[in-house]
C-alpha atoms as a PDB file:
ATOM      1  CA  UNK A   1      27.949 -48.557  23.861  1.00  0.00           C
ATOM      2  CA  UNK A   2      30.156 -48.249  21.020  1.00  0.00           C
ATOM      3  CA  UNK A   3      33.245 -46.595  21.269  1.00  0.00           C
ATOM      4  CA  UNK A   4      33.123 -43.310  19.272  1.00  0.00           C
ATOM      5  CA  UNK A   5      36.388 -42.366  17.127  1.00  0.00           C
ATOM      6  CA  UNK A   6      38.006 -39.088  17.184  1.00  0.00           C
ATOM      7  CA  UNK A   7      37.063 -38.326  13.144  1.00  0.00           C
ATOM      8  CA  UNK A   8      33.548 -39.073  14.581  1.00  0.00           C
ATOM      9  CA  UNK A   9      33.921 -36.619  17.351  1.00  0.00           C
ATOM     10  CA  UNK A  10      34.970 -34.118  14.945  1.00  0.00           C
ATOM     11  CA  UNK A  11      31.820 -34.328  12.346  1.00  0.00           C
ATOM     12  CA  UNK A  12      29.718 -33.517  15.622  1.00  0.00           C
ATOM     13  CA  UNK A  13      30.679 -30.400  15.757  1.00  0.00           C
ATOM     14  CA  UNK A  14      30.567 -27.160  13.851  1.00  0.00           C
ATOM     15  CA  UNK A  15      33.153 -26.349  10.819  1.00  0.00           C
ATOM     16  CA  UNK A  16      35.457 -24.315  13.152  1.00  0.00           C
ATOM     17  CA  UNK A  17      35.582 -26.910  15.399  1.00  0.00           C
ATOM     18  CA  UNK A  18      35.956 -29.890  13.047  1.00  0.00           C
ATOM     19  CA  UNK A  19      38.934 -28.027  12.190  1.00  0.00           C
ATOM     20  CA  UNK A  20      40.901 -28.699  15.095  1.00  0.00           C
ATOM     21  CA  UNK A  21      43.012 -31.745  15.834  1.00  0.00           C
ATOM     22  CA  UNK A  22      41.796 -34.546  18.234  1.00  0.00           C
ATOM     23  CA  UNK A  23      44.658 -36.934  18.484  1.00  0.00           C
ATOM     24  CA  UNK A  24      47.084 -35.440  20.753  1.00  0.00           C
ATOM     25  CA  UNK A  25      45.661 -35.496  24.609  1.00  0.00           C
ATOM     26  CA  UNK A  26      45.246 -31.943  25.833  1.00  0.00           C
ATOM     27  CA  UNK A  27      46.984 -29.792  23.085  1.00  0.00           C
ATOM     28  CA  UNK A  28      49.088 -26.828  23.445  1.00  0.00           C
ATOM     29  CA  UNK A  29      46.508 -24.937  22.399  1.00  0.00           C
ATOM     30  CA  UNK A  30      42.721 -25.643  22.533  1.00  0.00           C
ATOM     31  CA  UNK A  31      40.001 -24.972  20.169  1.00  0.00           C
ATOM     32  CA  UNK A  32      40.241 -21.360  18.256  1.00  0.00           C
ATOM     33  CA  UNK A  33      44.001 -21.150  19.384  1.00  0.00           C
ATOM     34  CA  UNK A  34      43.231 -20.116  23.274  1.00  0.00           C
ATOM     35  CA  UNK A  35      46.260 -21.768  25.662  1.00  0.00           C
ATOM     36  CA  UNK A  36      44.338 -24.548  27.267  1.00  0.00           C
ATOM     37  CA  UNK A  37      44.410 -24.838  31.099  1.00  0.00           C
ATOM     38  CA  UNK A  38      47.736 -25.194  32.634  1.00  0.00           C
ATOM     39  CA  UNK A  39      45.372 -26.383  35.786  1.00  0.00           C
ATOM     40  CA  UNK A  40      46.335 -30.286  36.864  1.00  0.00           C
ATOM     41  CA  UNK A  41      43.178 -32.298  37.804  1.00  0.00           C
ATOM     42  CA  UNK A  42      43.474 -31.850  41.698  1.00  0.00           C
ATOM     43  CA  UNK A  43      43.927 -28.437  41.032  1.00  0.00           C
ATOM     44  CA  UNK A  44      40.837 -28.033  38.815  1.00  0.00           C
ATOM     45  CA  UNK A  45      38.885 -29.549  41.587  1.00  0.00           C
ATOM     46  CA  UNK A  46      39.565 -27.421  44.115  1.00  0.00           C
ATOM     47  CA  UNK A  47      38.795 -24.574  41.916  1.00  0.00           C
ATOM     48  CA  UNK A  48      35.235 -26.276  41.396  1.00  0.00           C
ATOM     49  CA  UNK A  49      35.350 -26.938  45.127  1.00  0.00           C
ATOM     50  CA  UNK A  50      35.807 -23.385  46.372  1.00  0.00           C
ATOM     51  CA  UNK A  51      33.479 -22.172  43.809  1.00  0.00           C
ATOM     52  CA  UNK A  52      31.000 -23.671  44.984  1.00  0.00           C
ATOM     53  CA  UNK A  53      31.795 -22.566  48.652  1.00  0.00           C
ATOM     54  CA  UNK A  54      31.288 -19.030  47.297  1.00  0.00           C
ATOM     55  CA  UNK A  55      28.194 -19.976  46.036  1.00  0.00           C
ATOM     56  CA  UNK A  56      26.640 -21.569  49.119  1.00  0.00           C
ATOM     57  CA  UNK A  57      27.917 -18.386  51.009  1.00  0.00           C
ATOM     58  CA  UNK A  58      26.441 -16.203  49.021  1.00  0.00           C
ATOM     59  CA  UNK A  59      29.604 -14.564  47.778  1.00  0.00           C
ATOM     60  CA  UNK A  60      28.788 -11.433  45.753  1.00  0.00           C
ATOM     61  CA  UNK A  61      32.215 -12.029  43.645  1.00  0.00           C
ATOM     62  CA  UNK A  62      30.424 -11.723  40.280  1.00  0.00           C
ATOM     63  CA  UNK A  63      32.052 -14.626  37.566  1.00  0.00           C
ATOM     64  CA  UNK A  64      33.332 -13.051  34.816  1.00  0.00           C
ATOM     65  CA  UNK A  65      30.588 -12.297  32.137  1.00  0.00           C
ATOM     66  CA  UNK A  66      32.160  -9.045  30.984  1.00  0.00           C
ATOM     67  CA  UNK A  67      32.212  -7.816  27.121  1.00  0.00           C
ATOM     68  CA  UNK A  68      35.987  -7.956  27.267  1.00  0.00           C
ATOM     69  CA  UNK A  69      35.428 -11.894  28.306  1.00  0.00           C
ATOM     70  CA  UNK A  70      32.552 -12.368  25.650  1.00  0.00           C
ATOM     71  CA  UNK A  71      35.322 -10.342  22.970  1.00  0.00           C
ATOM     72  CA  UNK A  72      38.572 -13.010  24.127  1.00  0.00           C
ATOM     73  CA  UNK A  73      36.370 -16.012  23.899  1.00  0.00           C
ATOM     74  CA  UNK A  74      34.974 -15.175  20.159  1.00  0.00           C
ATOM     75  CA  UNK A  75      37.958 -16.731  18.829  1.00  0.00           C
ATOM     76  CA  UNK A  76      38.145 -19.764  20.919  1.00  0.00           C
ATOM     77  CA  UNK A  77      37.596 -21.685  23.847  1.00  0.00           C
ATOM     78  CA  UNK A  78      40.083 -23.721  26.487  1.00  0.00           C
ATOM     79  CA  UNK A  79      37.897 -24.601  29.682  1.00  0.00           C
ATOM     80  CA  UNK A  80      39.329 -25.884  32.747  1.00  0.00           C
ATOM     81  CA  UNK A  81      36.700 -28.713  33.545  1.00  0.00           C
ATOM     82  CA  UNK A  82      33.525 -30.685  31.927  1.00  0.00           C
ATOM     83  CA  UNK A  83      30.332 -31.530  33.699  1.00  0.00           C
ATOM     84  CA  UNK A  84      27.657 -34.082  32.830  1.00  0.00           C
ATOM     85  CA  UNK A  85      24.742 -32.425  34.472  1.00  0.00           C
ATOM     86  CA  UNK A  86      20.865 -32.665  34.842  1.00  0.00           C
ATOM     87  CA  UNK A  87      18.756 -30.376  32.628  1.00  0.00           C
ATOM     88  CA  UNK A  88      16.588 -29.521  35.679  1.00  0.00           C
ATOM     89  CA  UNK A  89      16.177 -25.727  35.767  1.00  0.00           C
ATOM     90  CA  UNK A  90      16.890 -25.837  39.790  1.00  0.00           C
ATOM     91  CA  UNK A  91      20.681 -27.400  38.529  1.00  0.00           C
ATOM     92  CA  UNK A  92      22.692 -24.828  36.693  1.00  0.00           C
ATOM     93  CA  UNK A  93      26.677 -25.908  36.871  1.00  0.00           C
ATOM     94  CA  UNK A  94      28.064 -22.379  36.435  1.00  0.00           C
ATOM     95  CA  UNK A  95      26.419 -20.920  39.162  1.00  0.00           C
ATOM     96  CA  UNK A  96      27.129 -23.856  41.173  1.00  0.00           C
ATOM     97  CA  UNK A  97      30.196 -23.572  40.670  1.00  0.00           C
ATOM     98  CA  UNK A  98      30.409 -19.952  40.482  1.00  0.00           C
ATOM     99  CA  UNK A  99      32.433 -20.146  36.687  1.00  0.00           C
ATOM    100  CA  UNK A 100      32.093 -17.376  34.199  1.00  0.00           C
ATOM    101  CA  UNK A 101      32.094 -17.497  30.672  1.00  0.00           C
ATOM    102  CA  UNK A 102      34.272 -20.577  29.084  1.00  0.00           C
ATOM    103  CA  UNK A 103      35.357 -21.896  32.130  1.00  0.00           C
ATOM    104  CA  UNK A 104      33.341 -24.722  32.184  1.00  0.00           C
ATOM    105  CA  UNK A 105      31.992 -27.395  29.135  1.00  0.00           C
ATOM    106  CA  UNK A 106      28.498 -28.364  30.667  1.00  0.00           C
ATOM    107  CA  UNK A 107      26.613 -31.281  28.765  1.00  0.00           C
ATOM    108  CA  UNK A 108      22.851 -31.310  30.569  1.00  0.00           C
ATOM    109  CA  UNK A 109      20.379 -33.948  29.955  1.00  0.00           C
ATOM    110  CA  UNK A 110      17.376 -35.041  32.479  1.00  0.00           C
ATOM    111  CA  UNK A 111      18.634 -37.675  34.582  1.00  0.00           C
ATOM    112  CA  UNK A 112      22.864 -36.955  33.906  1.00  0.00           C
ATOM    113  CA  UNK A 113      22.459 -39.990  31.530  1.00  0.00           C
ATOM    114  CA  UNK A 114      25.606 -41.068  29.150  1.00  0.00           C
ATOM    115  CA  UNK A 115      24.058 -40.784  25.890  1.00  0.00           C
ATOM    116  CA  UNK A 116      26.458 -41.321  22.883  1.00  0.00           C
ATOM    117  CA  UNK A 117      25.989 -37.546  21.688  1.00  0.00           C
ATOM    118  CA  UNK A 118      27.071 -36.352  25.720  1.00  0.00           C
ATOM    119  CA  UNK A 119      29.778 -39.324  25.391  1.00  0.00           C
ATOM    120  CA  UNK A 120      31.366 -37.619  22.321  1.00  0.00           C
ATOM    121  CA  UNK A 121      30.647 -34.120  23.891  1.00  0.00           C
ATOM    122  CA  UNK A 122      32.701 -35.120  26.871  1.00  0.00           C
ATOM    123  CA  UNK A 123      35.588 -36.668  24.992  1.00  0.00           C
ATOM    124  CA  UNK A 124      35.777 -33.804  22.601  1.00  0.00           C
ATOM    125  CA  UNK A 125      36.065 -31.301  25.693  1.00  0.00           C
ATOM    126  CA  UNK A 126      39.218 -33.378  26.824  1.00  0.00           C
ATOM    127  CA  UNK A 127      40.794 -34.369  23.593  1.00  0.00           C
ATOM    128  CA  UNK A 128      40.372 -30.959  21.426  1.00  0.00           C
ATOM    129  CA  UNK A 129      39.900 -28.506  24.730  1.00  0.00           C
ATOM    130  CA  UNK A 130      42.136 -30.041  26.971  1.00  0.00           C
ATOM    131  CA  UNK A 131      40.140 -30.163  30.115  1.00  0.00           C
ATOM    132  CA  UNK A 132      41.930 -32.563  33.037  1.00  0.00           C
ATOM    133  CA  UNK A 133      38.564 -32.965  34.902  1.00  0.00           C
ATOM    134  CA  UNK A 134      35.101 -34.220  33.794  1.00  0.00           C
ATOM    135  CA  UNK A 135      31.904 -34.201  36.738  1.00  0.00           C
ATOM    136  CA  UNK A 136      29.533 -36.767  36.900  1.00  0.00           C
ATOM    137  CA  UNK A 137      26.677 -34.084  38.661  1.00  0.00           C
ATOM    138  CA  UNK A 138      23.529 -35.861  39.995  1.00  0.00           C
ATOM    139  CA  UNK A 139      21.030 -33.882  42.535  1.00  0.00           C
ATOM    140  CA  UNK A 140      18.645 -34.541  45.016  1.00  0.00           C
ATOM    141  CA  UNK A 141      14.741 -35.177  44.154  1.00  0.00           C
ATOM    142  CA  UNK A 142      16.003 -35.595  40.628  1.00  0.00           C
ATOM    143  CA  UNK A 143      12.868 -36.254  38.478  1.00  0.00           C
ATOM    144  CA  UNK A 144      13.961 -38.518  35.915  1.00  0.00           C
ATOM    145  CA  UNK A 145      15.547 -40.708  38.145  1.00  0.00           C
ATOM    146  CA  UNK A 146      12.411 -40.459  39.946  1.00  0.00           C
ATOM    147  CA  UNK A 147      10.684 -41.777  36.829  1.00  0.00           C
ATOM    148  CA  UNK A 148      12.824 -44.586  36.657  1.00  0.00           C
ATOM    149  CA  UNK A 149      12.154 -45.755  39.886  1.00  0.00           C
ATOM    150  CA  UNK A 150       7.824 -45.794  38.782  1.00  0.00           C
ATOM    151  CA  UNK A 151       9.481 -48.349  36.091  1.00  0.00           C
ATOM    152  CA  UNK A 152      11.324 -50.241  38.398  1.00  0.00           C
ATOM    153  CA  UNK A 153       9.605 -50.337  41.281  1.00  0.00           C
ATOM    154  CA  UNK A 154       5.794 -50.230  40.171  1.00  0.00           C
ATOM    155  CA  UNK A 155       6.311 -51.549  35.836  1.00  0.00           C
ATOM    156  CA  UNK A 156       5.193 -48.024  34.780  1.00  0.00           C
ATOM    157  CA  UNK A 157       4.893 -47.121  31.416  1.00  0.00           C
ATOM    158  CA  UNK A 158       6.321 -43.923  30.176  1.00  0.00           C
ATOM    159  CA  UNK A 159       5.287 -41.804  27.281  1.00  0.00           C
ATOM    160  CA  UNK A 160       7.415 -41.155  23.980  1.00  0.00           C
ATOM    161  CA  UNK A 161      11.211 -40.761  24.702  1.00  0.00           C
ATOM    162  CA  UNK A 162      11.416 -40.770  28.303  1.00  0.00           C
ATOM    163  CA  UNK A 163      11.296 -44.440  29.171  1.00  0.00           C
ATOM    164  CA  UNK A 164      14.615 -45.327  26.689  1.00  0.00           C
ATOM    165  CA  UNK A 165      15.805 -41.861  28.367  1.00  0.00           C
ATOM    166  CA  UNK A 166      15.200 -43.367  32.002  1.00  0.00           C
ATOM    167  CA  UNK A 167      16.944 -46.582  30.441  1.00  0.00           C
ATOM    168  CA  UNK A 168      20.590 -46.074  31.838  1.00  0.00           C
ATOM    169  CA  UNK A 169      19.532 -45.027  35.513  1.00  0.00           C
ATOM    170  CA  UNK A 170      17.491 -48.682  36.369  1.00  0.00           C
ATOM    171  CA  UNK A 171      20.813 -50.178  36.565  1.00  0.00           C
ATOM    172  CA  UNK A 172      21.538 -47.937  39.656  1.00  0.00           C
ATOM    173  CA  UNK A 173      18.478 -49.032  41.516  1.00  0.00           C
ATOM    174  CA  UNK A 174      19.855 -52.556  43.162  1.00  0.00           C
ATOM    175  CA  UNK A 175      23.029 -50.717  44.331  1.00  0.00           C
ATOM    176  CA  UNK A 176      21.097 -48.056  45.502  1.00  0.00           C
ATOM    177  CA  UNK A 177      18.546 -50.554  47.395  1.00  0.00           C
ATOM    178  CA  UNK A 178      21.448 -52.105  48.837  1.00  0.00           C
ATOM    179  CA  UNK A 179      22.787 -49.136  50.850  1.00  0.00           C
ATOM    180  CA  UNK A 180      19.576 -48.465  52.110  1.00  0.00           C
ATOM    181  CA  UNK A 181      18.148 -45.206  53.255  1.00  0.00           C
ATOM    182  CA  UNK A 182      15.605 -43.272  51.005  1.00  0.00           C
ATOM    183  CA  UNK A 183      15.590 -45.238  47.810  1.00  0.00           C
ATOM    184  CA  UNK A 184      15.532 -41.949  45.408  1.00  0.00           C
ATOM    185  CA  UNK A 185      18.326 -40.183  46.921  1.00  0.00           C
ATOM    186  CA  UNK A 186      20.341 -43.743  47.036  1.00  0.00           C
ATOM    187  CA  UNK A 187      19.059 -43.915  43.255  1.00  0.00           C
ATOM    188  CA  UNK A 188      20.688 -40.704  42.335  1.00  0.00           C
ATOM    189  CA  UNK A 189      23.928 -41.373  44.232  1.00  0.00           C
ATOM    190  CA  UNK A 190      24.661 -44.752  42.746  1.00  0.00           C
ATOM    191  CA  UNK A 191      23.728 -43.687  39.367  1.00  0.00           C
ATOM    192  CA  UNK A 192      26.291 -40.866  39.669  1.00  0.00           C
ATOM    193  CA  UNK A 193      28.894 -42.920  40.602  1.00  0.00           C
ATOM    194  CA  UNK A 194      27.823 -45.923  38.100  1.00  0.00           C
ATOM    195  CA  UNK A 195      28.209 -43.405  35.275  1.00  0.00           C
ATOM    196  CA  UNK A 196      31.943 -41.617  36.429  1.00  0.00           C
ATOM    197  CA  UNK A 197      33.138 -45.038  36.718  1.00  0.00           C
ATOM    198  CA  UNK A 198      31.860 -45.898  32.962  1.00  0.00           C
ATOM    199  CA  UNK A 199      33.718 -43.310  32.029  1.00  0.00           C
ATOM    200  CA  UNK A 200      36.678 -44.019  33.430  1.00  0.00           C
ATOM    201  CA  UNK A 201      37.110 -47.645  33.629  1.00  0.00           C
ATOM    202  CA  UNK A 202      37.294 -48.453  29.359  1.00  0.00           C
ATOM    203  CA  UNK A 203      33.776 -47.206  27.971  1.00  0.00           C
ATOM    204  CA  UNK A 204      35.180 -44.620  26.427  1.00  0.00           C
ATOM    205  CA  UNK A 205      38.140 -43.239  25.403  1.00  0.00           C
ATOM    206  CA  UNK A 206      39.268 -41.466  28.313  1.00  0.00           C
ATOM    207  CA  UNK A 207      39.850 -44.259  30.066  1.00  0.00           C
ATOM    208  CA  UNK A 208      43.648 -44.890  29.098  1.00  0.00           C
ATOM    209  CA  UNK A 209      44.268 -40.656  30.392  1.00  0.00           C
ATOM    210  CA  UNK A 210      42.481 -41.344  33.725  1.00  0.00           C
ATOM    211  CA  UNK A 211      45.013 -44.190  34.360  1.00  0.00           C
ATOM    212  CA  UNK A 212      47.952 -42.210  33.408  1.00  0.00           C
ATOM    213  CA  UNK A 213      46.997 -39.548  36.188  1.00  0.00           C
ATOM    214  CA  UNK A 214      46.264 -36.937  33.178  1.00  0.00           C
ATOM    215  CA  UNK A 215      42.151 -36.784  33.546  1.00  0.00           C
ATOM    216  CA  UNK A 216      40.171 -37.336  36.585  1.00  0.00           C
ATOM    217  CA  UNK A 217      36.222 -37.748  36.765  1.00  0.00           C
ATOM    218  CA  UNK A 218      34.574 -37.302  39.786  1.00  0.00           C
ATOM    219  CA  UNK A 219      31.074 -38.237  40.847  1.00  0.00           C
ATOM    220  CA  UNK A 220      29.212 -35.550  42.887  1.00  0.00           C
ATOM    221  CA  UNK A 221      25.670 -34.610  44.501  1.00  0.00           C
ATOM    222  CA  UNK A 222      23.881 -31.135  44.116  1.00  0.00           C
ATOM    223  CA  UNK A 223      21.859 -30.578  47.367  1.00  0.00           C
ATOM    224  CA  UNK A 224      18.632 -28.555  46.184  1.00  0.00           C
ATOM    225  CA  UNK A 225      18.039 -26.956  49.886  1.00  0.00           C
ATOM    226  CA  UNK A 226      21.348 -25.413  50.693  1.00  0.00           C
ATOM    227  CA  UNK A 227      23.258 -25.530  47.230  1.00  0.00           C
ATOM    228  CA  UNK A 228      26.367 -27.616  48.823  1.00  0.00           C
ATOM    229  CA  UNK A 229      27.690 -30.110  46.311  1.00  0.00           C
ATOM    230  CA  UNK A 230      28.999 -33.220  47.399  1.00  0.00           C
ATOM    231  CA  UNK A 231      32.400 -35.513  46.477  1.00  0.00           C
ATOM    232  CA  UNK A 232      30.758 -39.246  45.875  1.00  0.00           C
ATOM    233  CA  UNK A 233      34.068 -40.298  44.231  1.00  0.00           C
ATOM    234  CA  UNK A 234      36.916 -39.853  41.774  1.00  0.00           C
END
């Protein structure tokens, strides 16, 4: 996959947001002239991290979703973390992670795939918003890696877009054979952590932040039943 430039990144997004500048690495100030996170990326993750405890307790603390939150974020927004989720309806990442409104920049396709459009997504919400921590979110019983298994496993043939969709995820199927163990939930795992570790090891351009220690990117596991998300790696 190509690398995609920053005056790229910008023509993917709307006016306001072409507007602002890509090149420096998590500007003062992030898109509409909101301070960006002052939140390192260990610290970002253990604000994900006890979100989501709240969540699986069934915390009543309600995010913020307020009309004076809707009102400060009209001009602007400066997230604290980016998630590359699946667009299953069971997987939402801000009630996962119990965020409210512009705390987190969620890019959601079937399967958590690394298209080029959730590529550029991604690096815009680090290089204009200033985010120190992307997630690589995969879940269990996922269906479109379950699709790509039927290709893999039986030759199946899918309809329209969905087999170059399930494309990306049949590399994950020999590491996730080789652990062993039920070969979907393996499948999921591996493709997770396959996909954080494209991102950080030179795919993109993130790669040169996460090796100065000023991005992280994290691989993690949505369990359906009880809601707990789990650390793969990063």
């Amino acid at each position: 996959m190509t690398q995609l430039s920053r005056r790229h990144l910008g023509g993917m997004f709307c006016a306001a947001c072409a507007a602002v500048a890509l090149a420096p690495f998590r500007p003062a100030r992030a898109a509409g002239g909101l301070p960006k996170t002052e939140l390192t990326p260990a610290q970002a993750l253990a604000r994900l991290q006890e979100g989501n405890r709240r969540f699986v307790a069934d915390d009543a603390t309600r995010p913020d979703i307020s009309a004076a939150r809707r009102h400060a974020l009209s001009g602007g927004q400066a997230p604290f973390a980016a998630i590359l989720g699946c667009a299953d309806s069971r997987v939402s990442p801000e009630l996962t992670f119990s965020a409210g409104l512009g705390e987190v920049f969620v890019t959601r396709v079937a399967g958590n795939t690394l298209s080029p459009t959730g590529l550029g997504s991604l690096e815009y919400s680090v290089l204009a918003l200033g985010v120190p921590l992307v997630v690589v979110l995969g879940h269990a019983k996922c269906g479109a890696v379950g699709a790509a298994l039927e290709v893999a496993e039986k030759g199946a043939a899918l309809p329209g877009a969905l087999e170059p969709m399930v494309d990306p995820i049949l590399a994950a199927v020999p590491e996730a054979r080789a652990a062993g163990g039920d070969l979907l939930d393996q499948t999921v795992r591996a493709h997770a952590r396959r996909t954080a570790r494209r991102l950080r090891e030179g795919e993109s351009s993130l790669a040169p932040l996460v090796k100065d220690g000023k991005l992280r990117v994290a691989a993690a596991y949505y369990n359906l039943e009880d809601g707990k998300v789990e650390w793969l790696e990063g």
